[in-house]
N, C-alpha and C. Protein backbone atom coordinates (compact mmCIF):
# COMPACT_ATOMS: atom_id res chain seq x y z
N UNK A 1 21.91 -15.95 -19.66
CA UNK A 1 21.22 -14.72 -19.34
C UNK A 1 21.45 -14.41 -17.87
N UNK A 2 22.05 -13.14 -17.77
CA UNK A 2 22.35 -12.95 -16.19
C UNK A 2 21.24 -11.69 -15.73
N UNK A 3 20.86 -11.93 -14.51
CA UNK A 3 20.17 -10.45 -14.25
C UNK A 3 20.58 -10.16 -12.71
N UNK A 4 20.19 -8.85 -12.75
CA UNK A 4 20.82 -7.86 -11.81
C UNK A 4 19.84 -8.11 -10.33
N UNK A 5 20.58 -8.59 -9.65
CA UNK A 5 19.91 -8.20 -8.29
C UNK A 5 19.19 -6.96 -8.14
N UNK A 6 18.54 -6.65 -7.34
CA UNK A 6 18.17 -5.82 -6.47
C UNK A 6 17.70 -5.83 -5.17
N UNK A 7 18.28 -4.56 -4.62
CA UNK A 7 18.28 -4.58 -3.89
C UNK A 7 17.00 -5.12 -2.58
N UNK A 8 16.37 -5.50 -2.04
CA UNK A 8 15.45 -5.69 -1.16
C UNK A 8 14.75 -4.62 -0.48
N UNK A 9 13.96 -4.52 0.05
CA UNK A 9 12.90 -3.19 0.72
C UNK A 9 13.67 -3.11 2.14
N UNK A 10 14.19 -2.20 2.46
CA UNK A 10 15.25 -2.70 4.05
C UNK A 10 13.89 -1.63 4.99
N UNK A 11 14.27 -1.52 5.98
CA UNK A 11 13.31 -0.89 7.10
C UNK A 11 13.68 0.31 6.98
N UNK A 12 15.05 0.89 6.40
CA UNK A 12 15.25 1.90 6.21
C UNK A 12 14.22 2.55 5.18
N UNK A 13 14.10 1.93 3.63
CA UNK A 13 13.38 2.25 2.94
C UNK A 13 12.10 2.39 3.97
N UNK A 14 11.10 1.35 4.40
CA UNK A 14 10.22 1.17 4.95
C UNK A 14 10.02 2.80 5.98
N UNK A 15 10.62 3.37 7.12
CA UNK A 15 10.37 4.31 7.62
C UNK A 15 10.16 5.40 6.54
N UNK A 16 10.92 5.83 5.51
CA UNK A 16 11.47 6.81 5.13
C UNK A 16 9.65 6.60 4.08
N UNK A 17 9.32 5.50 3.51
CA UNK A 17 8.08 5.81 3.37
C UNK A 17 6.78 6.27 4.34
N UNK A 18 6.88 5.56 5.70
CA UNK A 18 5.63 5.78 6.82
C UNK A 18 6.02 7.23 6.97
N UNK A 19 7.63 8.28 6.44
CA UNK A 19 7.54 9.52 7.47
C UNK A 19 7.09 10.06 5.63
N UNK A 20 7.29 9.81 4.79
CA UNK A 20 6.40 10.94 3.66
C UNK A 20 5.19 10.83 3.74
N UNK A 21 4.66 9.51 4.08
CA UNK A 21 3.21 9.25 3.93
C UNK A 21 2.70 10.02 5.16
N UNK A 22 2.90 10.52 6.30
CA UNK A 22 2.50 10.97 7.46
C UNK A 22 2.38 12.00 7.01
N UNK A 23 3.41 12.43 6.53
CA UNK A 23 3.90 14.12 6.32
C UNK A 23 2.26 14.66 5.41
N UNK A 24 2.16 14.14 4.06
CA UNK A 24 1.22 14.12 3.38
C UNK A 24 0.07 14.05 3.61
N UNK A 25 -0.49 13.39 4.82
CA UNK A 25 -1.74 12.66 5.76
C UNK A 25 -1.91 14.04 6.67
N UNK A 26 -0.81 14.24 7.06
CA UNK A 26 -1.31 15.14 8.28
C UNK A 26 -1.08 16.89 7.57
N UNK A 27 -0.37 16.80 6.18
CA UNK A 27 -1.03 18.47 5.56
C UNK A 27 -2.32 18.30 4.73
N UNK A 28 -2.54 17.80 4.89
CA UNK A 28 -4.52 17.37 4.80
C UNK A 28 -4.98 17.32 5.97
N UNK A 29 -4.36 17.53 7.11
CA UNK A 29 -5.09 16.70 8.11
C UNK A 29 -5.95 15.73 8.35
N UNK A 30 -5.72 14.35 7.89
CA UNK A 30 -6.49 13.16 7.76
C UNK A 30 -5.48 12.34 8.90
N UNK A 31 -5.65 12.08 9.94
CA UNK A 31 -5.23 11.11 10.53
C UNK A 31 -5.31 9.82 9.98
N UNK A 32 -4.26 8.69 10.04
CA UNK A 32 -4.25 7.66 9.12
C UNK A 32 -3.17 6.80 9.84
N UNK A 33 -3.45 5.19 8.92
CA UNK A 33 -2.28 4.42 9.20
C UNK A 33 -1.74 4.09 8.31
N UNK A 34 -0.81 3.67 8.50
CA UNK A 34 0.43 3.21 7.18
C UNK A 34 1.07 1.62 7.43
N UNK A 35 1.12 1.02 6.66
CA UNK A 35 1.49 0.14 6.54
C UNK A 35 2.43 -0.31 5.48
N UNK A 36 3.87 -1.17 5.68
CA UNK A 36 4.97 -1.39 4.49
C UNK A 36 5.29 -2.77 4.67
N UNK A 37 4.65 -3.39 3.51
CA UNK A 37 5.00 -4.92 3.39
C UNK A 37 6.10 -4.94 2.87
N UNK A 38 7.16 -5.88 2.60
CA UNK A 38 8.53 -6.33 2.08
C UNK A 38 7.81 -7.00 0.68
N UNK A 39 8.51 -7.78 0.34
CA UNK A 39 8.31 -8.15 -1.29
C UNK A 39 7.41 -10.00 -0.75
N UNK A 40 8.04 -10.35 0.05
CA UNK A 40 7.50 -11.58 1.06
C UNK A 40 5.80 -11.93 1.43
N UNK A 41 5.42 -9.92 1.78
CA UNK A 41 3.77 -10.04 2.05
C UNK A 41 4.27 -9.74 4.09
N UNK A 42 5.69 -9.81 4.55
CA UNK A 42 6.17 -9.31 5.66
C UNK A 42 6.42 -8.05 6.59
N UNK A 43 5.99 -8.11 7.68
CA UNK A 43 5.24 -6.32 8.00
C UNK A 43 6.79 -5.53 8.01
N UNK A 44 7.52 -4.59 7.83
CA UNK A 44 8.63 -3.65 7.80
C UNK A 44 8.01 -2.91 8.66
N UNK A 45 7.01 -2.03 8.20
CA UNK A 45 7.04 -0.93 8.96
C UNK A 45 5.12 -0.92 9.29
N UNK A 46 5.36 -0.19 10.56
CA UNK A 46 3.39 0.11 10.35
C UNK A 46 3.42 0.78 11.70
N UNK A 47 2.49 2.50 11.43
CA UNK A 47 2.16 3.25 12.22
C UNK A 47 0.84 3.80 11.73
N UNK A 48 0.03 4.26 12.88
CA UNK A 48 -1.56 4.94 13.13
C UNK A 48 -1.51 5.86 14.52
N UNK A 49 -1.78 6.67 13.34
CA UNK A 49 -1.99 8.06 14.25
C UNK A 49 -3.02 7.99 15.40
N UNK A 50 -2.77 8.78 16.31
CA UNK A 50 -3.74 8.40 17.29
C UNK A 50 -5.20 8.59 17.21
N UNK A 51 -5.31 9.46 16.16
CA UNK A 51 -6.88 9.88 16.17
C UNK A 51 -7.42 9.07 14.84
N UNK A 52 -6.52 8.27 14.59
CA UNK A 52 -7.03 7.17 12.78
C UNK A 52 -7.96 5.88 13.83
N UNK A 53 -9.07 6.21 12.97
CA UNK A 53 -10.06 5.19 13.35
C UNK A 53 -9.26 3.71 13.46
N UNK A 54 -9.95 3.00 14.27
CA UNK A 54 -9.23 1.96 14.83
C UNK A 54 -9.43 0.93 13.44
N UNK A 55 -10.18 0.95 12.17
CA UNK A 55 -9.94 -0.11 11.47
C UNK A 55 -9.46 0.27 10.20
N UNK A 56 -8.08 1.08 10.46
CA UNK A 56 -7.60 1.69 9.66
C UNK A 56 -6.37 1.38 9.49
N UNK A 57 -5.79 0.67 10.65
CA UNK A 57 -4.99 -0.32 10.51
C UNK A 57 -4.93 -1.35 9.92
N UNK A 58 -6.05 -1.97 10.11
CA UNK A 58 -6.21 -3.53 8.76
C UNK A 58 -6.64 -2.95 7.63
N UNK A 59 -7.21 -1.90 7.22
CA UNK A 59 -7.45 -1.76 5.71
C UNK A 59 -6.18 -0.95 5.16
N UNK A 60 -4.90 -0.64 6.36
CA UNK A 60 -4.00 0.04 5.61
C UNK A 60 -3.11 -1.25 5.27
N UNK A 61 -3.06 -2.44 5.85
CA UNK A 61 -2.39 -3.50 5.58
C UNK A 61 -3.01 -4.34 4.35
N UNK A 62 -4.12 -4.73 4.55
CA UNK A 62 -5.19 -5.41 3.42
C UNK A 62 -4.80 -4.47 2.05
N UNK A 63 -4.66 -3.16 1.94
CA UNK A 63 -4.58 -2.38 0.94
C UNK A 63 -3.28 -3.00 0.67
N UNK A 64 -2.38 -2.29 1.38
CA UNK A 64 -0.79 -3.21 0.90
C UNK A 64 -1.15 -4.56 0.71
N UNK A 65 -1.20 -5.56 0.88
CA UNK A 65 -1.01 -7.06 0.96
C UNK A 65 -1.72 -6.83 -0.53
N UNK A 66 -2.65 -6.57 -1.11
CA UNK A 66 -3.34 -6.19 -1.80
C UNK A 66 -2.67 -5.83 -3.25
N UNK A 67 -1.76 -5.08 -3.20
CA UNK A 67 -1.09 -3.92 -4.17
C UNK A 67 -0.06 -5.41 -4.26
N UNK A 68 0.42 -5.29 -3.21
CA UNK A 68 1.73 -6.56 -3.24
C UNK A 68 1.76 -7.99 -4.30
N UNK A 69 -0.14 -8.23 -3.95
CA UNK A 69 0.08 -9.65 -4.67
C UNK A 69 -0.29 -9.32 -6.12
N UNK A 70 -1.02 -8.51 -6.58
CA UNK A 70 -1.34 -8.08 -7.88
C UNK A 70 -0.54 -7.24 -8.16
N UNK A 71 0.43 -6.92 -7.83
CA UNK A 71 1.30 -5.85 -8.36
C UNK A 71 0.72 -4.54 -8.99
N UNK A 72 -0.70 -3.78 -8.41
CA UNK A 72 -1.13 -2.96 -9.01
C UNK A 72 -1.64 -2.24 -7.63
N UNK A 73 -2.09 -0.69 -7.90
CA UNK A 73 -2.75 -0.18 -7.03
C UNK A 73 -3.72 -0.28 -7.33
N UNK A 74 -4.22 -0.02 -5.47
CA UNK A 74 -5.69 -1.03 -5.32
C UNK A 74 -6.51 0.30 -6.13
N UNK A 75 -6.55 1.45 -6.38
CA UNK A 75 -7.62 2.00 -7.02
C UNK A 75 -7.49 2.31 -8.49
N UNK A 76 -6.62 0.94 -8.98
CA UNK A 76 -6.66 0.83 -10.01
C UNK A 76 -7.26 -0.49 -10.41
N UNK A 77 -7.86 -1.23 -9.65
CA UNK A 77 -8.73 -2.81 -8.93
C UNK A 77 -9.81 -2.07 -8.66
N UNK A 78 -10.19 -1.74 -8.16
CA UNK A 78 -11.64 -1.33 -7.88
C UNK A 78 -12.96 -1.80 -8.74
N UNK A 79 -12.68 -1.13 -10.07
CA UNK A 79 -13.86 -1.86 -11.10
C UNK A 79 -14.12 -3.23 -11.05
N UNK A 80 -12.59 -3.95 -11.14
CA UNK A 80 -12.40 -4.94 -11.21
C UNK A 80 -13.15 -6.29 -11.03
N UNK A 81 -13.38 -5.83 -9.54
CA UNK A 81 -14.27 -6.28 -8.38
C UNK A 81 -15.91 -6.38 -8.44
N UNK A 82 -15.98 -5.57 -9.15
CA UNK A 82 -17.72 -5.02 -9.36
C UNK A 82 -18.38 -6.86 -9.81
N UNK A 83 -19.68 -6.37 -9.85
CA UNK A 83 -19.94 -7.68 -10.34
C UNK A 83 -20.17 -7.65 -12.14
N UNK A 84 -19.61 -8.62 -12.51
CA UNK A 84 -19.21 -9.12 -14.18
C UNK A 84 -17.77 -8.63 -14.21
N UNK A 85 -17.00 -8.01 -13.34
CA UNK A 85 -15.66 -7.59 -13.36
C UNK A 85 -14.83 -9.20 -13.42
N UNK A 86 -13.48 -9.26 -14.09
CA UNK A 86 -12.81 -10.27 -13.82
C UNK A 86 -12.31 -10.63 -12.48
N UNK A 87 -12.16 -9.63 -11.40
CA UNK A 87 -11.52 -10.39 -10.54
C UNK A 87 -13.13 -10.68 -9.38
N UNK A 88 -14.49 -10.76 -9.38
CA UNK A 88 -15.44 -10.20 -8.87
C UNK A 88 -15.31 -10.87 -7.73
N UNK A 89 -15.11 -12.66 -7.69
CA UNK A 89 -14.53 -13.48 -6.88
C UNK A 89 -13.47 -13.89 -5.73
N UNK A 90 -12.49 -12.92 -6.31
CA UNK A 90 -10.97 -12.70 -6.25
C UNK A 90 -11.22 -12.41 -4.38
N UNK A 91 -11.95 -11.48 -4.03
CA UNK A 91 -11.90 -10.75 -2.88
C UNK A 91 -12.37 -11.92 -1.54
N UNK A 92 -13.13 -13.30 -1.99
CA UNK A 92 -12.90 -13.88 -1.18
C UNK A 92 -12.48 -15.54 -1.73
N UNK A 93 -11.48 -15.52 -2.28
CA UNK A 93 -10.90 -16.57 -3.30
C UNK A 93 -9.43 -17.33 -2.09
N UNK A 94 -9.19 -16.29 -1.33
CA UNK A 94 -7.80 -16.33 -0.65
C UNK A 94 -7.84 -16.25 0.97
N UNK A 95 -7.20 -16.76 1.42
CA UNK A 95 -7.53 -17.22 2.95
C UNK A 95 -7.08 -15.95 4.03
N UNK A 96 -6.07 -14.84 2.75
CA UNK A 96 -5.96 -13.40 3.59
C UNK A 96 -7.00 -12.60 2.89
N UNK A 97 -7.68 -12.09 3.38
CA UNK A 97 -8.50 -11.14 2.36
C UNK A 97 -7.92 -9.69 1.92
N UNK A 98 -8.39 -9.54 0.67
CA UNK A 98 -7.66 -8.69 -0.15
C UNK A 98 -8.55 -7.47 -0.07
N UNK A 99 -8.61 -6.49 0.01
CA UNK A 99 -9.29 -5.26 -0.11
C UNK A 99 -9.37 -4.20 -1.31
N UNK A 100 -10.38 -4.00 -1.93
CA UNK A 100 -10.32 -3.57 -3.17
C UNK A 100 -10.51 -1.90 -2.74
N UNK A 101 -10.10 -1.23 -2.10
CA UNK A 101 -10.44 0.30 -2.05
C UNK A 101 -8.98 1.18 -2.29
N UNK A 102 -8.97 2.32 -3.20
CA UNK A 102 -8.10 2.73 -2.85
C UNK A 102 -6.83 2.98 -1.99
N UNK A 103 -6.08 2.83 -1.90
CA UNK A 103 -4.73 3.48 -1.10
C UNK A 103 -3.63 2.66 -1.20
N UNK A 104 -3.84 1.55 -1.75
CA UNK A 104 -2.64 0.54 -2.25
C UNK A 104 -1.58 1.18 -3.23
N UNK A 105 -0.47 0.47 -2.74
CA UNK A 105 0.11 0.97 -4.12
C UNK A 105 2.10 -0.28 -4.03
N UNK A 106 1.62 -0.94 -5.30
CA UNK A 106 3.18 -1.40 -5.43
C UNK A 106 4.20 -0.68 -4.84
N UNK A 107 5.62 -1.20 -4.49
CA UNK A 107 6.98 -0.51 -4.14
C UNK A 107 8.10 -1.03 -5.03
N UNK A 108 8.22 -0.43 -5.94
CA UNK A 108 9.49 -0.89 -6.76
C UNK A 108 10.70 -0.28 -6.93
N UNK A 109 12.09 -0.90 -7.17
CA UNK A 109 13.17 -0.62 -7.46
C UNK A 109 13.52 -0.74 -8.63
N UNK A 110 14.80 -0.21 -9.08
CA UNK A 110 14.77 -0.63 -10.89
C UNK A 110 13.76 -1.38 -11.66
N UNK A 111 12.62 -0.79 -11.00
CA UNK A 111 11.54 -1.75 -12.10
C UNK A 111 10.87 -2.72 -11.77
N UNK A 112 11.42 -2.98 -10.33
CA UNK A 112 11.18 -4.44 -9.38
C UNK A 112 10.39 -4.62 -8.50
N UNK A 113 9.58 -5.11 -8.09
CA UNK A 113 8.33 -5.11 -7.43
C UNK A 113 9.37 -5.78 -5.76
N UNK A 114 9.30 -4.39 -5.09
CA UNK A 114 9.95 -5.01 -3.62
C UNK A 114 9.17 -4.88 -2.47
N UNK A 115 7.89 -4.56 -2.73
CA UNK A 115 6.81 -4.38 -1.49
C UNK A 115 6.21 -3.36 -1.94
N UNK A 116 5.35 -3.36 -0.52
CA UNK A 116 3.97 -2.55 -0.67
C UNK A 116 3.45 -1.76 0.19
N UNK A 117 3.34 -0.70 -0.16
CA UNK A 117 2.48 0.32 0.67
C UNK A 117 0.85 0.48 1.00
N UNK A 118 0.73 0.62 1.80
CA UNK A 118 -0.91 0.66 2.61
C UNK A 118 -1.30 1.85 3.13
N UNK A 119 -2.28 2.83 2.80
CA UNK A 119 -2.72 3.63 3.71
C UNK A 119 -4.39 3.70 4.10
N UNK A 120 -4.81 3.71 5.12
CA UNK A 120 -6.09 3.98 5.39
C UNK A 120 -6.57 5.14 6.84
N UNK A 121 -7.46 5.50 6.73
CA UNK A 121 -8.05 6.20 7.52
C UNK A 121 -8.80 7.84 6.89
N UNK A 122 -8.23 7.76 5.51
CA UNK A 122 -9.00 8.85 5.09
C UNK A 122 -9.82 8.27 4.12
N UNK A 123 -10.55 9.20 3.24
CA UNK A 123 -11.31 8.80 2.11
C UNK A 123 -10.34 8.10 1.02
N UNK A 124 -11.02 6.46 0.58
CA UNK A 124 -10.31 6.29 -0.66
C UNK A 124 -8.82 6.81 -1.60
N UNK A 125 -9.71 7.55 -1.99
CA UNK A 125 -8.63 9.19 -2.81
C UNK A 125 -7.75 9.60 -2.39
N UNK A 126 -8.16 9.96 -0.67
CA UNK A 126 -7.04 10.25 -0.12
C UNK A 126 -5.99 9.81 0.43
N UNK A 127 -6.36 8.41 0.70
CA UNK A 127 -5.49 7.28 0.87
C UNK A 127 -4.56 7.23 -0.54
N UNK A 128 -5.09 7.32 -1.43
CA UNK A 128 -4.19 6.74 -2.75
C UNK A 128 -2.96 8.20 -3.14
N UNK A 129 -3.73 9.27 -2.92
CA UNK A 129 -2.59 10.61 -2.87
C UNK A 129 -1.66 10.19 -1.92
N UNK A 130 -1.92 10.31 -0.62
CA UNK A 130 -0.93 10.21 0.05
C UNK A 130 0.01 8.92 0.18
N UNK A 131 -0.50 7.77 -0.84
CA UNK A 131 0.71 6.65 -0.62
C UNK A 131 1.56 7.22 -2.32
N UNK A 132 0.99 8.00 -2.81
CA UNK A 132 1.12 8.07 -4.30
C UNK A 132 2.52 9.27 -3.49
N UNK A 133 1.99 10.14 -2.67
CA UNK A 133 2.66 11.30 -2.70
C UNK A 133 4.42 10.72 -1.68
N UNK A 134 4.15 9.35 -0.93
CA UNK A 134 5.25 9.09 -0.33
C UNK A 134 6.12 8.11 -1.51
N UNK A 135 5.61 7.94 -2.17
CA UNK A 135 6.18 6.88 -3.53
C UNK A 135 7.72 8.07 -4.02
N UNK A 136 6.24 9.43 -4.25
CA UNK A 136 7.10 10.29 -5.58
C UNK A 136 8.43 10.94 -4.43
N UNK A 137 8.14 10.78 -2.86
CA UNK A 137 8.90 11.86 -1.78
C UNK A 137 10.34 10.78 -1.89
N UNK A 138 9.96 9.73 -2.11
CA UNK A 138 11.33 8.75 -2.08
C UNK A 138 11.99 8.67 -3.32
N UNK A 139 12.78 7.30 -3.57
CA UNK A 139 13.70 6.79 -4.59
C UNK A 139 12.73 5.99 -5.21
N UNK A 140 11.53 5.37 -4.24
CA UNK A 140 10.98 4.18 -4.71
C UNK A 140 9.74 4.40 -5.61
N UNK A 141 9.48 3.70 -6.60
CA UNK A 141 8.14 3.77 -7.37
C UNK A 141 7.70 2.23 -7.44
């Protein structure tokens, strides 16, 4: 059984997501940060606007790191978390902490889980549009 490489998340990919996700952030006008893990859990890319609350940076990373290790977006985890949810534990189970709020979202290639996107500084929702809306602006899903 042979299978196909793919390709890796390069920094190229990585910008070309932080400039859709900006683009998207700032025609809402939500100042925000962005964050692009590699497939590793390794930082590529990460920018915050100047007026994105200062802890908008770690929940745009925590969101990625987040999406990365469960391979799901985080506001598709959310319930999850609740209490009697399966993962209810999960959030302090791991020595990085994982963040269950919207704006996460897997990065895949042919199907392939190659990293992860992070956004924070707006509401939830709007975090998850605008990493949703730099997903659909690229090649990558």
């Amino acid at each position: 059984m042979s299978t196909t490489a793919v390709a890796p998340l390069t920094t190229a990919d990585a910008e070309a997501l932080v400039a859709a996700a900006r683009r998207a952030a700032e025609a809402a006008g939500i100042p925000v940060s962005i964050t692009v893990l590699d497939a590793g859990g390794h930082l590529l890319a990460f920018r915050r606007d100047d007026r994105a609350v200062l802890i908008s940076g770690e929940t745009s990373t925590r969101k990625a790191y987040t999406a990365l290790q469960l391979d799901s977006a985080t506001a598709d985890l959310v319930d999850a978390v609740q209490p009697g949810g399966p993962f209810h534990t999960l959030p302090t189970a791991l020595d990085r902490p994982l963040l269950f709020l919207a704006g996460g979202v897997p990065v895949r290639r042919d199907g392939r889980l190659v990293g992860a996107l992070g956004i924070g500084g707006g509401a939830p929702e709007q975090d998850h549009s605008f990493a949703r809306a730099a997903l659909d602006e690229t090649s990558l899903r």
